[in-house]
PDB file of N, CA and C in Angstrom:
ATOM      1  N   UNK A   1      -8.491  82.073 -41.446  1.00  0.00           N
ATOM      2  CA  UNK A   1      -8.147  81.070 -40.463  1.00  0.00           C
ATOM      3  C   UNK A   1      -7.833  81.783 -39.153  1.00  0.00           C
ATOM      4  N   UNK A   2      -7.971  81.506 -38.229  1.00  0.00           N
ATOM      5  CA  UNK A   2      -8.539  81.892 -36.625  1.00  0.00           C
ATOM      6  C   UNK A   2      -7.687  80.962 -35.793  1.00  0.00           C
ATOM      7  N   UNK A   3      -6.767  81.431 -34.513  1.00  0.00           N
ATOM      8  CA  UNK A   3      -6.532  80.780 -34.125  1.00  0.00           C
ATOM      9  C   UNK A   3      -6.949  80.608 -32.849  1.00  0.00           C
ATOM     10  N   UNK A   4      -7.206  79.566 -31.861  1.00  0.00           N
ATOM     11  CA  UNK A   4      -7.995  79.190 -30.614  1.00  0.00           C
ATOM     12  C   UNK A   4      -7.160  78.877 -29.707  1.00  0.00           C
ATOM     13  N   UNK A   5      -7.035  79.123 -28.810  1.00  0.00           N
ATOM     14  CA  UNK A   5      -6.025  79.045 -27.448  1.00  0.00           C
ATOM     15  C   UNK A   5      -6.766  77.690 -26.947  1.00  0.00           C
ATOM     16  N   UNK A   6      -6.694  76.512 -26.428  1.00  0.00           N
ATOM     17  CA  UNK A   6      -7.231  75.804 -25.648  1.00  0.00           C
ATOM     18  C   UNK A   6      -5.828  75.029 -24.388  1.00  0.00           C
ATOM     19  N   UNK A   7      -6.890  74.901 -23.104  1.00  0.00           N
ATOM     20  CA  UNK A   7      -5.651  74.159 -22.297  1.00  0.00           C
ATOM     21  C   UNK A   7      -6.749  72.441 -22.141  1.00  0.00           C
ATOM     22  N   UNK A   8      -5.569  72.031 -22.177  1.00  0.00           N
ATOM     23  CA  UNK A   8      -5.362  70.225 -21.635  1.00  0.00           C
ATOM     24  C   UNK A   8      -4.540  69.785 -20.856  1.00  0.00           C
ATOM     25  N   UNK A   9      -4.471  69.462 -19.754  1.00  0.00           N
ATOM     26  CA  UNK A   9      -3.816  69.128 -18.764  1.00  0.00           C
ATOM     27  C   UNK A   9      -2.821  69.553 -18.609  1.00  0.00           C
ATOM     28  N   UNK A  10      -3.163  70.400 -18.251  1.00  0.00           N
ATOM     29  CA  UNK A  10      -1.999  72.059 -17.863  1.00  0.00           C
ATOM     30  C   UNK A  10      -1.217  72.231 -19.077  1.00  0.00           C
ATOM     31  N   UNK A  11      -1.262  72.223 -20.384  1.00  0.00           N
ATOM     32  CA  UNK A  11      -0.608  72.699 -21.101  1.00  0.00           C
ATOM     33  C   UNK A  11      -1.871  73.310 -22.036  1.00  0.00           C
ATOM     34  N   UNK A  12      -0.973  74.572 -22.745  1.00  0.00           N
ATOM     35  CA  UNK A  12      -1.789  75.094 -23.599  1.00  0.00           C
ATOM     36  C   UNK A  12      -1.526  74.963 -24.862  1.00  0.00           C
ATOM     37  N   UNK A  13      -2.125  75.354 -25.869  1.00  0.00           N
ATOM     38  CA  UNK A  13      -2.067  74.609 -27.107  1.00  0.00           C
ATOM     39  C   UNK A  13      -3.104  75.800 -28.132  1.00  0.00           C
ATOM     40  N   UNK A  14      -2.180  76.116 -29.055  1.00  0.00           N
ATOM     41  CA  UNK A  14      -3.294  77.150 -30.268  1.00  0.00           C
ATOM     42  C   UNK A  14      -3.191  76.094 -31.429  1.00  0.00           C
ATOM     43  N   UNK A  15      -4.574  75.893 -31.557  1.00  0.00           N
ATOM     44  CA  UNK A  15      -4.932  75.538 -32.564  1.00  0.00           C
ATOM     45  C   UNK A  15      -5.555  76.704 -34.082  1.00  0.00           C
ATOM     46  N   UNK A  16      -5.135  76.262 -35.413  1.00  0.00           N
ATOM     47  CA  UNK A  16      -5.411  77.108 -36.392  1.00  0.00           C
ATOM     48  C   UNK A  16      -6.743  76.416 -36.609  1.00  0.00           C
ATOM     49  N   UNK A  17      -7.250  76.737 -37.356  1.00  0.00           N
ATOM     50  CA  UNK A  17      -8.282  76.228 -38.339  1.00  0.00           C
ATOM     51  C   UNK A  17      -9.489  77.499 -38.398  1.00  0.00           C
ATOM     52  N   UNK A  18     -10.855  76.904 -38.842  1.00  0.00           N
ATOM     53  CA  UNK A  18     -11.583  77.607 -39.350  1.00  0.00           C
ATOM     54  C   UNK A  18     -13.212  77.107 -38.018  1.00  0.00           C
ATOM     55  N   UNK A  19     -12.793  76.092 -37.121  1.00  0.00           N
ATOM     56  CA  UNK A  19     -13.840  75.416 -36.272  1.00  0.00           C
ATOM     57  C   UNK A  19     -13.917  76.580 -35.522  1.00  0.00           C
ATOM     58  N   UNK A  20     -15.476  76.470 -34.930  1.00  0.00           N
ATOM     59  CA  UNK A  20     -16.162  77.048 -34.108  1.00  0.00           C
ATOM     60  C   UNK A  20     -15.043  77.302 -32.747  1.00  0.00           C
ATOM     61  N   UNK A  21     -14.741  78.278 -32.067  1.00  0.00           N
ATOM     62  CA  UNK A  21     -13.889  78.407 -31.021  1.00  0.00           C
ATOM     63  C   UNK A  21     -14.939  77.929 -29.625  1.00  0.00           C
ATOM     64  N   UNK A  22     -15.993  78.011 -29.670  1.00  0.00           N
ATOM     65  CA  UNK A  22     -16.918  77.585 -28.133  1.00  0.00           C
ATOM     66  C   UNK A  22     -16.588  75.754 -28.581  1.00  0.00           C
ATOM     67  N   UNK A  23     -16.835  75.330 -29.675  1.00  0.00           N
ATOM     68  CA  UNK A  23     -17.221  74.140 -30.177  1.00  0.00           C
ATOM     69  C   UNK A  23     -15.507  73.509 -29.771  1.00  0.00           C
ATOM     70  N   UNK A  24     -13.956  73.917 -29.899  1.00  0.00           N
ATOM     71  CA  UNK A  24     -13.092  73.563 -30.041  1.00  0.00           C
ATOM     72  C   UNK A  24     -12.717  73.337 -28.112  1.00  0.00           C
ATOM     73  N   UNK A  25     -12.922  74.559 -27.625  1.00  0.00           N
ATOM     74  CA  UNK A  25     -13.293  74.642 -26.054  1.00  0.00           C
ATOM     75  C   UNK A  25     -13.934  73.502 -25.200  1.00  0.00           C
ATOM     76  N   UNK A  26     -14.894  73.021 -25.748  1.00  0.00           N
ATOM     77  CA  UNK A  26     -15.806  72.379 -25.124  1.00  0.00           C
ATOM     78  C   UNK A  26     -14.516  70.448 -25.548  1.00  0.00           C
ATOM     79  N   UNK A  27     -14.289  70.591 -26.749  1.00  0.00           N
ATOM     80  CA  UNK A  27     -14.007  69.244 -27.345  1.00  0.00           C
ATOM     81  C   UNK A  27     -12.729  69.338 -26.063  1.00  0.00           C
ATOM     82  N   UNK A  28     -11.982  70.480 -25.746  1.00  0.00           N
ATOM     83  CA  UNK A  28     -10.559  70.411 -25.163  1.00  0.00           C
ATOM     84  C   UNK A  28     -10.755  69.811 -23.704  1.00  0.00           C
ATOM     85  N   UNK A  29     -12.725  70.510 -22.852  1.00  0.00           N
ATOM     86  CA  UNK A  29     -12.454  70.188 -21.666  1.00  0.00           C
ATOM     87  C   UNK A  29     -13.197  69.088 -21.366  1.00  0.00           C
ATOM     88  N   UNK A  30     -13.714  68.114 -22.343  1.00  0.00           N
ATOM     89  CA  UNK A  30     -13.950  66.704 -22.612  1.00  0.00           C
ATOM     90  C   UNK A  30     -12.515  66.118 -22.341  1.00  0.00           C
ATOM     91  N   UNK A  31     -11.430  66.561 -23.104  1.00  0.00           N
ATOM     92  CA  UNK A  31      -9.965  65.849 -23.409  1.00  0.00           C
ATOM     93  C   UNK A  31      -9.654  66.043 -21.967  1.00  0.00           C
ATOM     94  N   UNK A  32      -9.535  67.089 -21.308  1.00  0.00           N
ATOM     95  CA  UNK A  32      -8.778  67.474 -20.359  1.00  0.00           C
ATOM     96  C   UNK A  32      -9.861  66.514 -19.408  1.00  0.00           C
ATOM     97  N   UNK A  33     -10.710  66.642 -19.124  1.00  0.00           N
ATOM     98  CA  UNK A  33     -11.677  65.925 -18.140  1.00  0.00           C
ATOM     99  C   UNK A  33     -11.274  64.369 -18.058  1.00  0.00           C
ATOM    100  N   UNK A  34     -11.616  63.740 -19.137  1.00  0.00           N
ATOM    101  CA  UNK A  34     -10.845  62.568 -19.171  1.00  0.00           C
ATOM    102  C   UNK A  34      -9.572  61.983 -18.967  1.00  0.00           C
ATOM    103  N   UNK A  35      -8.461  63.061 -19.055  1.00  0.00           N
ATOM    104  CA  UNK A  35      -7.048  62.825 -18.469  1.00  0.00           C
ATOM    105  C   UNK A  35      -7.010  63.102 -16.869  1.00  0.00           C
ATOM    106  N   UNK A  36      -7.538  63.732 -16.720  1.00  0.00           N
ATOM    107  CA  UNK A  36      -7.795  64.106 -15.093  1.00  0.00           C
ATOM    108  C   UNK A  36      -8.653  62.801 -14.232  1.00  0.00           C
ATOM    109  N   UNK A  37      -9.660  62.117 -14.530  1.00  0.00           N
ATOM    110  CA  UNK A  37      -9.919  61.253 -14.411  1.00  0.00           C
ATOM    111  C   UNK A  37      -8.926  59.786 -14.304  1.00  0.00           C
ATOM    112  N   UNK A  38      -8.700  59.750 -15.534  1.00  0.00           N
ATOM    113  CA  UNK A  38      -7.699  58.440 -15.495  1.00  0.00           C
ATOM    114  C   UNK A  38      -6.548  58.891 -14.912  1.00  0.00           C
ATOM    115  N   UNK A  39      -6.203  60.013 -14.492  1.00  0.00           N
ATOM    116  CA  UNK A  39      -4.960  60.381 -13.676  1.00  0.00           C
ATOM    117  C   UNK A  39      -4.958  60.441 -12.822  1.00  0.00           C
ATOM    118  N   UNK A  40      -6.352  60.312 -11.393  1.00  0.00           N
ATOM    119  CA  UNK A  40      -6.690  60.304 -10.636  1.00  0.00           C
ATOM    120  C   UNK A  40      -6.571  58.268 -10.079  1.00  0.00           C
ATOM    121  N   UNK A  41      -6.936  57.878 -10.898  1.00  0.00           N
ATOM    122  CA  UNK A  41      -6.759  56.351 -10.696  1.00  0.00           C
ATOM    123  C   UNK A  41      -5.391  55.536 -10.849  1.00  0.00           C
ATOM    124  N   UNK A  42      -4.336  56.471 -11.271  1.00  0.00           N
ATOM    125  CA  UNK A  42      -3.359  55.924 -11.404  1.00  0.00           C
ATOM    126  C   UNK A  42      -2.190  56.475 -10.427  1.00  0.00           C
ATOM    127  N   UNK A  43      -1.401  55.404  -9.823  1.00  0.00           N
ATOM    128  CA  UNK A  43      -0.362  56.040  -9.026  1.00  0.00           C
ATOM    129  C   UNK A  43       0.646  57.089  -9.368  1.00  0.00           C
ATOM    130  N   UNK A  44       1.325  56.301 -11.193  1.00  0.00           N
ATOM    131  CA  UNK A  44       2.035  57.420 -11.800  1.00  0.00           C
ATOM    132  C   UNK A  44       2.148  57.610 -12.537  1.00  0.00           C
ATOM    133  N   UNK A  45       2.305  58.381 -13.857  1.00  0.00           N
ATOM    134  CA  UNK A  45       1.973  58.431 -15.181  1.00  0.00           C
ATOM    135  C   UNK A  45       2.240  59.373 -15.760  1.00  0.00           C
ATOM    136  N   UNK A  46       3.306  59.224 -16.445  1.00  0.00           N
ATOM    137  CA  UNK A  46       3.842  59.887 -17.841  1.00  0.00           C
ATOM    138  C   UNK A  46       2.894  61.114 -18.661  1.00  0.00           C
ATOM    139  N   UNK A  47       2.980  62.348 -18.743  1.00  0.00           N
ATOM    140  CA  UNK A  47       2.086  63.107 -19.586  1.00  0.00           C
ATOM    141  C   UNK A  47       1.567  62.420 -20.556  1.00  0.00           C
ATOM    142  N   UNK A  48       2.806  61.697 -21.583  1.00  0.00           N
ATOM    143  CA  UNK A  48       2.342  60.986 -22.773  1.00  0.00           C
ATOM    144  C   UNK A  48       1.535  59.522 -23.011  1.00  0.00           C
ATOM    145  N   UNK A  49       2.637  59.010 -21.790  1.00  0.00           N
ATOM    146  CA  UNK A  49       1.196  57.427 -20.927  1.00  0.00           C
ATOM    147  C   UNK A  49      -0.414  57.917 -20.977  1.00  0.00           C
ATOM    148  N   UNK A  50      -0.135  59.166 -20.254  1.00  0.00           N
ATOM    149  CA  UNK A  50      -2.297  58.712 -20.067  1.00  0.00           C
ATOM    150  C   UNK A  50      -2.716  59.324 -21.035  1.00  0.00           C
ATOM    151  N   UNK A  51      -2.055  60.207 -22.011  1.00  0.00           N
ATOM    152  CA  UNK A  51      -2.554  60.874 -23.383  1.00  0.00           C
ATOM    153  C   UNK A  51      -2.811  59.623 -24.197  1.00  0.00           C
ATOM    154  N   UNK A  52      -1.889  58.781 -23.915  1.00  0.00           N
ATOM    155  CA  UNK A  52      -2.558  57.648 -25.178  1.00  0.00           C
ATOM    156  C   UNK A  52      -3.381  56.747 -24.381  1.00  0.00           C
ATOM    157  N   UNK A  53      -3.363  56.469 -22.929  1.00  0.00           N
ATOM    158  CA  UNK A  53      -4.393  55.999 -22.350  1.00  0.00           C
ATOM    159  C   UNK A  53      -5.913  56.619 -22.739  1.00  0.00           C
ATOM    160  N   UNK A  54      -5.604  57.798 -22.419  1.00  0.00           N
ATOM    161  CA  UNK A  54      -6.909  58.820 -22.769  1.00  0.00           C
ATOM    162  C   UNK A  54      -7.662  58.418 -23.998  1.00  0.00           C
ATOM    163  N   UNK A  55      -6.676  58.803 -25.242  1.00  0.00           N
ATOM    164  CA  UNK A  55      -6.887  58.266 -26.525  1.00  0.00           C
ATOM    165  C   UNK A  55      -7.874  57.109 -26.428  1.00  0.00           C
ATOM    166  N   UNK A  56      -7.427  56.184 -26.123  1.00  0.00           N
ATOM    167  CA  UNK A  56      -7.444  54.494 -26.002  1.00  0.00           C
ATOM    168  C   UNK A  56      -9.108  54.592 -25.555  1.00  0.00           C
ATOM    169  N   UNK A  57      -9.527  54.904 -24.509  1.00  0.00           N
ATOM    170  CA  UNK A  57     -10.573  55.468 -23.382  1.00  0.00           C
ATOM    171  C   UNK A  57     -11.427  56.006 -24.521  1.00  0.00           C
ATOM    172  N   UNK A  58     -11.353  57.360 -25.105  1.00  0.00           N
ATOM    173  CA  UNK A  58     -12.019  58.247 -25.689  1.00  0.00           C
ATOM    174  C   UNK A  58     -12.489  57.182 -27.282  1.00  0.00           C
ATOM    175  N   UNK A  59     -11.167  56.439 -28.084  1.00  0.00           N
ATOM    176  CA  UNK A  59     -11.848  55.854 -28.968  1.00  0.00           C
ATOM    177  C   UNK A  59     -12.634  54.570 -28.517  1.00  0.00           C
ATOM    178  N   UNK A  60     -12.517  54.301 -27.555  1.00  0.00           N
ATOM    179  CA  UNK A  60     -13.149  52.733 -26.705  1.00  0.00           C
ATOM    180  C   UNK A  60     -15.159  53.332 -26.592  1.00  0.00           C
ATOM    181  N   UNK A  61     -15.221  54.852 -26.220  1.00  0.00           N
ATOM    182  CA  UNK A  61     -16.213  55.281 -26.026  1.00  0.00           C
ATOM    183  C   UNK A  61     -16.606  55.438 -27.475  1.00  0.00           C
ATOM    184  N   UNK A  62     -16.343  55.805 -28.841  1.00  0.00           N
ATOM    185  CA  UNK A  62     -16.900  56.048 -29.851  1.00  0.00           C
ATOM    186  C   UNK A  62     -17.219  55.275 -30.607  1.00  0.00           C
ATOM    187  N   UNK A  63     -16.306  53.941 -30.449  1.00  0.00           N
ATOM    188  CA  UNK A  63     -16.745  52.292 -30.756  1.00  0.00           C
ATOM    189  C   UNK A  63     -18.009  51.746 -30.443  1.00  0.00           C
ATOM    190  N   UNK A  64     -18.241  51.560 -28.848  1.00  0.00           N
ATOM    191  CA  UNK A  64     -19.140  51.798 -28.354  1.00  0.00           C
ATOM    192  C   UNK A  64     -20.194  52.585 -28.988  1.00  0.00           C
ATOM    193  N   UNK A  65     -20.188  53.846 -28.741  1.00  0.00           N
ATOM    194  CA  UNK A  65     -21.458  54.625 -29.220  1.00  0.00           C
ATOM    195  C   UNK A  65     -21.738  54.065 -30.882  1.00  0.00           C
ATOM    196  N   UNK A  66     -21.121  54.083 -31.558  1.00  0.00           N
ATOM    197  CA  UNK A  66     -20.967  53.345 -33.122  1.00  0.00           C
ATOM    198  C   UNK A  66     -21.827  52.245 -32.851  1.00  0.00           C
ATOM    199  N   UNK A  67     -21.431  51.550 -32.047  1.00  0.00           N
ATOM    200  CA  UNK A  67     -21.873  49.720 -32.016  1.00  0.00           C
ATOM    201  C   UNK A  67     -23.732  50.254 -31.970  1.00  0.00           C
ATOM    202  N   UNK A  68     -23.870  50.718 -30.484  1.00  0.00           N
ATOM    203  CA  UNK A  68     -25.359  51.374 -30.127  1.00  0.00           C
ATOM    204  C   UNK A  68     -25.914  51.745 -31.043  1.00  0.00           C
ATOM    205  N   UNK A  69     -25.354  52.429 -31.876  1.00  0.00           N
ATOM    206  CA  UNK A  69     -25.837  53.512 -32.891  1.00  0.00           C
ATOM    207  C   UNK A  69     -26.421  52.246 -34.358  1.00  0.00           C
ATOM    208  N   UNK A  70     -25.419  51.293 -34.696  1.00  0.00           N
ATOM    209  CA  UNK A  70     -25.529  50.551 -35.600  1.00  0.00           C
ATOM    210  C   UNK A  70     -26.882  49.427 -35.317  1.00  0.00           C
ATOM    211  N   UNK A  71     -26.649  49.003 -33.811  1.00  0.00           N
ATOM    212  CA  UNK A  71     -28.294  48.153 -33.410  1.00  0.00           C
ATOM    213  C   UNK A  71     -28.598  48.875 -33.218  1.00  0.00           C
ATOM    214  N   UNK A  72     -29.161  50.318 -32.909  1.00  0.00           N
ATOM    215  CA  UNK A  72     -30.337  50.683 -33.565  1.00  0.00           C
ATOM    216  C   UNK A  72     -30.963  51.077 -34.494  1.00  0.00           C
ATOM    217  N   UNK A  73     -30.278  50.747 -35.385  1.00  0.00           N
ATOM    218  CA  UNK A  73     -30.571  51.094 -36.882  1.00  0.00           C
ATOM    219  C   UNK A  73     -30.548  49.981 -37.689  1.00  0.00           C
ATOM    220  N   UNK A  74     -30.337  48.554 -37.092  1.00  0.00           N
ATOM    221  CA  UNK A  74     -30.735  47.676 -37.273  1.00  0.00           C
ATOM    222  C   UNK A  74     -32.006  46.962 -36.753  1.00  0.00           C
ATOM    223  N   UNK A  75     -32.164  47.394 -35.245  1.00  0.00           N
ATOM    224  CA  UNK A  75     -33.951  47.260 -34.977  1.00  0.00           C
ATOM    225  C   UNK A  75     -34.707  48.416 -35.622  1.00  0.00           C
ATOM    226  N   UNK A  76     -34.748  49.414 -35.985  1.00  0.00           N
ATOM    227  CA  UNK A  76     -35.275  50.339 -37.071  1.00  0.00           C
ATOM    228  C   UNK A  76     -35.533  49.627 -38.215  1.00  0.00           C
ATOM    229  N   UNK A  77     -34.586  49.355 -38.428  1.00  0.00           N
ATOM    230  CA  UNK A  77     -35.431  48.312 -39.921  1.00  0.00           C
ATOM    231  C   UNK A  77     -35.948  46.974 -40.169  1.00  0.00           C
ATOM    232  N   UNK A  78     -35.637  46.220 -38.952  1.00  0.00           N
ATOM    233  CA  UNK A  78     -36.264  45.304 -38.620  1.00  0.00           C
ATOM    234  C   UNK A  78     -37.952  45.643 -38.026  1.00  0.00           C
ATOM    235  N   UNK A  79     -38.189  46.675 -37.393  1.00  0.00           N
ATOM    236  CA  UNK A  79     -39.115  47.249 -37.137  1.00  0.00           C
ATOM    237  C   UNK A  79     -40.290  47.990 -38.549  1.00  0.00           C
ATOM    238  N   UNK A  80     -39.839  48.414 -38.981  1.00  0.00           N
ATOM    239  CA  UNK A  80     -40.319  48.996 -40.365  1.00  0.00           C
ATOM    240  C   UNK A  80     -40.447  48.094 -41.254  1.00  0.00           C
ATOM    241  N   UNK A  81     -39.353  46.838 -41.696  1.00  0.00           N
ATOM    242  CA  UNK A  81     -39.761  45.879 -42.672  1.00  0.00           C
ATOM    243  C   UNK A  81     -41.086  44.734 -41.947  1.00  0.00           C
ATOM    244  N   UNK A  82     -41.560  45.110 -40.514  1.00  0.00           N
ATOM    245  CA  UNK A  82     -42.886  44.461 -40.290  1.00  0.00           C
ATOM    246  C   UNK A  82     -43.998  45.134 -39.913  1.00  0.00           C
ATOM    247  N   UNK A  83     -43.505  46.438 -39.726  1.00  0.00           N
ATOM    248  CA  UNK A  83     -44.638  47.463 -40.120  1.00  0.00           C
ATOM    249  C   UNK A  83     -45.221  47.077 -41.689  1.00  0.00           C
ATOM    250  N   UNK A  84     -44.642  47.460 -42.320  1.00  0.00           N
ATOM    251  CA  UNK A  84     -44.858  47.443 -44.107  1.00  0.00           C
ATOM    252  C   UNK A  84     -45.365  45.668 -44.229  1.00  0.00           C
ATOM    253  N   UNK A  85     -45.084  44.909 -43.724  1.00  0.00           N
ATOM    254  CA  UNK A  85     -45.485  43.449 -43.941  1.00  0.00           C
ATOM    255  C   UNK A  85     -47.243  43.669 -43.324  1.00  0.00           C
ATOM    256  N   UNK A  86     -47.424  44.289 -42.187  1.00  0.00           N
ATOM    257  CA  UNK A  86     -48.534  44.428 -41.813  1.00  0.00           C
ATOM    258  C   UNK A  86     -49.668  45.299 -42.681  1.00  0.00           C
ATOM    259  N   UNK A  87     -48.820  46.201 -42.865  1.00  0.00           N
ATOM    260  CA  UNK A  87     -50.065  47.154 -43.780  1.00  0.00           C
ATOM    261  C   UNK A  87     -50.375  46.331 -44.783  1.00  0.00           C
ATOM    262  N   UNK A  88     -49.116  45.521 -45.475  1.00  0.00           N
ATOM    263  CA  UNK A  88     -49.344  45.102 -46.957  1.00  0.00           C
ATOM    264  C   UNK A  88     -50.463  44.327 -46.686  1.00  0.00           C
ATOM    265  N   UNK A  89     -50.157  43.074 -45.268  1.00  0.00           N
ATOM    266  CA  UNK A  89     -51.484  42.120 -44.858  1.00  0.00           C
ATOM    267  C   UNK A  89     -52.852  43.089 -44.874  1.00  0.00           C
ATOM    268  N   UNK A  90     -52.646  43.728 -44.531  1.00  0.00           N
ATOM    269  CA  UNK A  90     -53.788  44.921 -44.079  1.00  0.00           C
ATOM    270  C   UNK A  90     -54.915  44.764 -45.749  1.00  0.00           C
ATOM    271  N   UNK A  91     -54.005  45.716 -46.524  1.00  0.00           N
ATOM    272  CA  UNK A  91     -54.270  45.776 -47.856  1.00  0.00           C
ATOM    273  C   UNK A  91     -54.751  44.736 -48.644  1.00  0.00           C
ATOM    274  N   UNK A  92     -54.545  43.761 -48.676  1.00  0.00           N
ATOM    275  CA  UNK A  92     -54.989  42.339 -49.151  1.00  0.00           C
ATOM    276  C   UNK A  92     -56.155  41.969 -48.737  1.00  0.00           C
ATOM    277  N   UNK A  93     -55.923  42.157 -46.903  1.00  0.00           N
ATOM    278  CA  UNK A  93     -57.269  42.007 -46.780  1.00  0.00           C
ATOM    279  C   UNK A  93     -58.466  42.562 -47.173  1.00  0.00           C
ATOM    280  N   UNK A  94     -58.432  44.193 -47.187  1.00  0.00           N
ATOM    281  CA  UNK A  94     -59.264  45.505 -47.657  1.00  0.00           C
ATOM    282  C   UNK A  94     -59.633  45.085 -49.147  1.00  0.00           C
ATOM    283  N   UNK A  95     -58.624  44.507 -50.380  1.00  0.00           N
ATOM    284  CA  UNK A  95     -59.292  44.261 -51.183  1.00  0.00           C
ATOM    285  C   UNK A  95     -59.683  42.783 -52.107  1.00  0.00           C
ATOM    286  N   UNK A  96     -59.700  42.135 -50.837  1.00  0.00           N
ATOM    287  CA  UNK A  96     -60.473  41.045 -51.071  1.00  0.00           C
ATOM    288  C   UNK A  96     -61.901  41.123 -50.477  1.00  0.00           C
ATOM    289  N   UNK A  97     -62.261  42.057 -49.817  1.00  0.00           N
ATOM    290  CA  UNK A  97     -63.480  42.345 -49.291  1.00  0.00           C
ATOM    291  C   UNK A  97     -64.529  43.238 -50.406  1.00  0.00           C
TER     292      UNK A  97
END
């Protein structure tokens, strides 16, 4: 187990585990990017206010991407169950000829 230095809005933070350290980096200046953002729009705000704002923000975006992710994998198979309706037409026709 390895531990990773990362900063988030001016504080730093070691994390243990066994994750990729570029991969843990990158997730921190997503976090940090997004608090800086919504901290920019707000007059005043509590470290811990826009951390759960952030939160709020960050799972609002993965809902989202989920939702996207789910219609299209519902036109995927709506797409494919009339592909396969077509060939089958296809086939019927081929051997009735």
């Amino acid at each position: 187990m390895k531990t990773t230095e990362i900063d988030i809005y001016g504080q730093r933070y070691a994390l243990k585990g066994d994750a990729d350290e570029q991969y843990l980096k990158r997730v921190a200046a997503f976090v940090d990017e997004q608090m800086r953002t919504l901290a920019r729009g707000m007059k005043t705000a509590t470290p811990t206010k826009l951390a759960i704002l952030t939160a709020l923000n960050i799972a609002h975006q993965l809902f989202q991407a989920e939702r996207v992710r789910e219609e299209g994998d519902t036109d995927l198979e709506r797409r494919t169950l009339t592909l396969v309706e077509s060939i089958e037409e296809q086939l019927q026709i081929v051997r009735k000829s």
